[in-house]
Protein backbone atom coordinates (compact mmCIF):
# COMPACT_ATOMS: atom_id res chain seq x y z
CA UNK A 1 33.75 -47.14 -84.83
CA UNK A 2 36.64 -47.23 -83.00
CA UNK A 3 39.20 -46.75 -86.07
CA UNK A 4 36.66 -43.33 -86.58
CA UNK A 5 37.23 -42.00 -83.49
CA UNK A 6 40.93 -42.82 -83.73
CA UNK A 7 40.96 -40.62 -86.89
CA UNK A 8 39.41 -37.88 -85.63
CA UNK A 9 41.83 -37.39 -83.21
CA UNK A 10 44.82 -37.62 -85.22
CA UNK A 11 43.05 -34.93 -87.38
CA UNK A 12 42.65 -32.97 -83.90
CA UNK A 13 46.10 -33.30 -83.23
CA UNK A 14 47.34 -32.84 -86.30
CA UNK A 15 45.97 -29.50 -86.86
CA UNK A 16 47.10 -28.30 -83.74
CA UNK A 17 50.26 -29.08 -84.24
CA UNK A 18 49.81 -26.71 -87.24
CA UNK A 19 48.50 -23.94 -85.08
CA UNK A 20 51.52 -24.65 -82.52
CA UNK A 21 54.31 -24.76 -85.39
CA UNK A 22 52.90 -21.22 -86.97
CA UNK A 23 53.20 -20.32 -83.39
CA UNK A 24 56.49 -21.19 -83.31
CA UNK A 25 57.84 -19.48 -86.42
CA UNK A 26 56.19 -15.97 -84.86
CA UNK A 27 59.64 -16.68 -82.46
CA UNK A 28 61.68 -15.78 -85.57
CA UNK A 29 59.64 -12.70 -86.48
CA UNK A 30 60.20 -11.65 -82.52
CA UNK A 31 63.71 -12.38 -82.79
CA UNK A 32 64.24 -10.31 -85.84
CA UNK A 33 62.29 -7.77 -84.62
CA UNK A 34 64.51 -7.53 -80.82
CA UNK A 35 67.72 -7.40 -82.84
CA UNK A 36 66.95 -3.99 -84.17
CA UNK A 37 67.25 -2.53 -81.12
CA UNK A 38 69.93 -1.93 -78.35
CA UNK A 39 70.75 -4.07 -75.75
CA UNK A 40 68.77 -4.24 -72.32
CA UNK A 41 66.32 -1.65 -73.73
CA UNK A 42 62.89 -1.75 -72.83
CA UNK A 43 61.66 -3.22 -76.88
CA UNK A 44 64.91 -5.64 -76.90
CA UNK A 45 63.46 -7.45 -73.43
CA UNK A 46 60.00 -7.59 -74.65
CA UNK A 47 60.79 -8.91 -77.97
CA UNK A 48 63.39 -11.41 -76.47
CA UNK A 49 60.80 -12.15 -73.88
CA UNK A 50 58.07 -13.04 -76.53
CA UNK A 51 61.11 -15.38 -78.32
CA UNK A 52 61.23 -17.30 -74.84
CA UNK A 53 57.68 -17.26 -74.12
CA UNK A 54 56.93 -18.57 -77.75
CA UNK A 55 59.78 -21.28 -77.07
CA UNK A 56 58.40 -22.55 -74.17
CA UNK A 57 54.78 -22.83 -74.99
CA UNK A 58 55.67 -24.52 -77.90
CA UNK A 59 58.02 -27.32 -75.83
CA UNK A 60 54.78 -27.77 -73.63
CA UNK A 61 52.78 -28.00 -76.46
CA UNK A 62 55.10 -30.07 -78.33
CA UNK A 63 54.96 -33.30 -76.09
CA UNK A 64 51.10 -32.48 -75.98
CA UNK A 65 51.21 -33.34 -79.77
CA UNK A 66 53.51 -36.45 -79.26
CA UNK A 67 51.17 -37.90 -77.55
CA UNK A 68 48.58 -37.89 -80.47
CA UNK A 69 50.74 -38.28 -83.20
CA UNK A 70 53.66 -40.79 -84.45
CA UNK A 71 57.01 -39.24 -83.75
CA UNK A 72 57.78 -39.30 -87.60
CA UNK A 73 54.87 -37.52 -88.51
CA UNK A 74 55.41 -34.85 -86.08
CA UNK A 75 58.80 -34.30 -86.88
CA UNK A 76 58.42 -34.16 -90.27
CA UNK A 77 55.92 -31.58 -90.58
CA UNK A 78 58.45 -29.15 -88.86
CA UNK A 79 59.64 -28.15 -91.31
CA UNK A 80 56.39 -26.19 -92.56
CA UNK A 81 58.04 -23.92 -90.70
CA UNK A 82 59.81 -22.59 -93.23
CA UNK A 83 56.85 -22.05 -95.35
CA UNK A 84 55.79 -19.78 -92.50
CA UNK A 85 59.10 -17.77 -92.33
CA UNK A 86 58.57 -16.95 -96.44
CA UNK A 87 55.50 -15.82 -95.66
CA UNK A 88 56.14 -13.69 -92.80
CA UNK A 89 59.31 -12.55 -94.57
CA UNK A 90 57.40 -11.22 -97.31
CA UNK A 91 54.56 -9.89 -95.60
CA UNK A 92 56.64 -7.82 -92.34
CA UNK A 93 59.54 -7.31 -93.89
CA UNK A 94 58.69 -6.47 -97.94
CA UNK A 95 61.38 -9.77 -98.34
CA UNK A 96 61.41 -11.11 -101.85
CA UNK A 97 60.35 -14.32 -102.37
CA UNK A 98 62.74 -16.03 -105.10
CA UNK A 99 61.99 -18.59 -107.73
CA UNK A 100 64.15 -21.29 -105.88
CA UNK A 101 63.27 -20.76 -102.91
CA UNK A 102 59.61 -21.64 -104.07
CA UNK A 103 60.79 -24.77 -105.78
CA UNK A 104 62.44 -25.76 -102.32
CA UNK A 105 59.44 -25.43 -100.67
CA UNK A 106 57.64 -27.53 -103.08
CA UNK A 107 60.10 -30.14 -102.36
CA UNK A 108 59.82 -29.91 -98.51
CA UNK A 109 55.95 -29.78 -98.88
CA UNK A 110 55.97 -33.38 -101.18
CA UNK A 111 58.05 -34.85 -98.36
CA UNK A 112 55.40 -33.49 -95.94
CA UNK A 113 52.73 -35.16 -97.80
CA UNK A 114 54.55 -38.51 -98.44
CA UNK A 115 55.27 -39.10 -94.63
CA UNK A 116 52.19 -37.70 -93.24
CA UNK A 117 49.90 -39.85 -95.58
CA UNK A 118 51.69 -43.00 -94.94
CA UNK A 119 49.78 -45.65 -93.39
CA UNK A 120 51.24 -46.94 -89.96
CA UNK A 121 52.78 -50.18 -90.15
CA UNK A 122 50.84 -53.12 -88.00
CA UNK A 123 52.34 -53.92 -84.93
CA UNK A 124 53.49 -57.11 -84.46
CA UNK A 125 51.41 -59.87 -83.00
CA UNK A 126 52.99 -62.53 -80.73
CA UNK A 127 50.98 -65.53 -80.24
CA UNK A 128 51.06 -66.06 -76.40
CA UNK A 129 50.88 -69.68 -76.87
CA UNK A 130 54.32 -70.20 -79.24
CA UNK A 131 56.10 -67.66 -76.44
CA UNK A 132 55.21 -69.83 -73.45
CA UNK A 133 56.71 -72.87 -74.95
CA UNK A 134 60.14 -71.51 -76.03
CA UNK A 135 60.55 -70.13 -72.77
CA UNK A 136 59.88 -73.64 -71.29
């Protein structure tokens, strides 16, 4: 019972963090979009302030997510980032998607999958009684 309710909140956190890091990759579409414009205009400060405002929820929610998840795991699926920066490539700024650039994806995805799906290893367990005595 308690190994199921373990699991469903690694789920929980685990697709949040997948909300949070297609959050995050909406600070590259900002970005792109402030550096079409002139300095200290009105649309280069909003755009700039929607990269720093996407930076900083995502820090907050970042150690949210660290808390719920192994470090590895978390880190690792970063970089389905990049699957979001194809897409948003192609679909706000008519960006062509090449052949290799979908086999290195593929790549980055397996990795995903490989470290994500790996079982935990067992902590270690000290017997108590074998610790007292070498420290007598």
């Amino acid at each position: 019972m308690i190994e199921e309710e373990r699991q469903k909140n690694k789920a929980k956190y685990f697709i949040l963090m997948h909300f949070v890091l297609l959050f995050l990759s909406l600070n590259a579409v900002c970005s792109k979009q402030a550096a079409q414009y002139d300095w200290f205009t009105f649309k280069w400060f909003l755009f700039y302030g929607l990269v720093i405002f996407c930076l900083g929820t995502y820090a907050i929610a970042w150690q949210i997510i660290l808390k719920g998840l192994p470090l590895t795991v978390a880190f690792s699926n970063k970089a389905v980032a990049i699957f979001w920066g194809m897409f948003w490539g192609y679909v706000l700024f008519d960006e062509q998607i090449t052949l290799k650039q979908i086999i290195s994806a593929v790549i980055i995805l397996t990795g995903i999958i490989i470290i994500s799906t790996e079982k935990e290893p067992e902590k270690a367990k000290i017997n108590d009684a074998s610790e007292v005595e070498q420290n007598e």
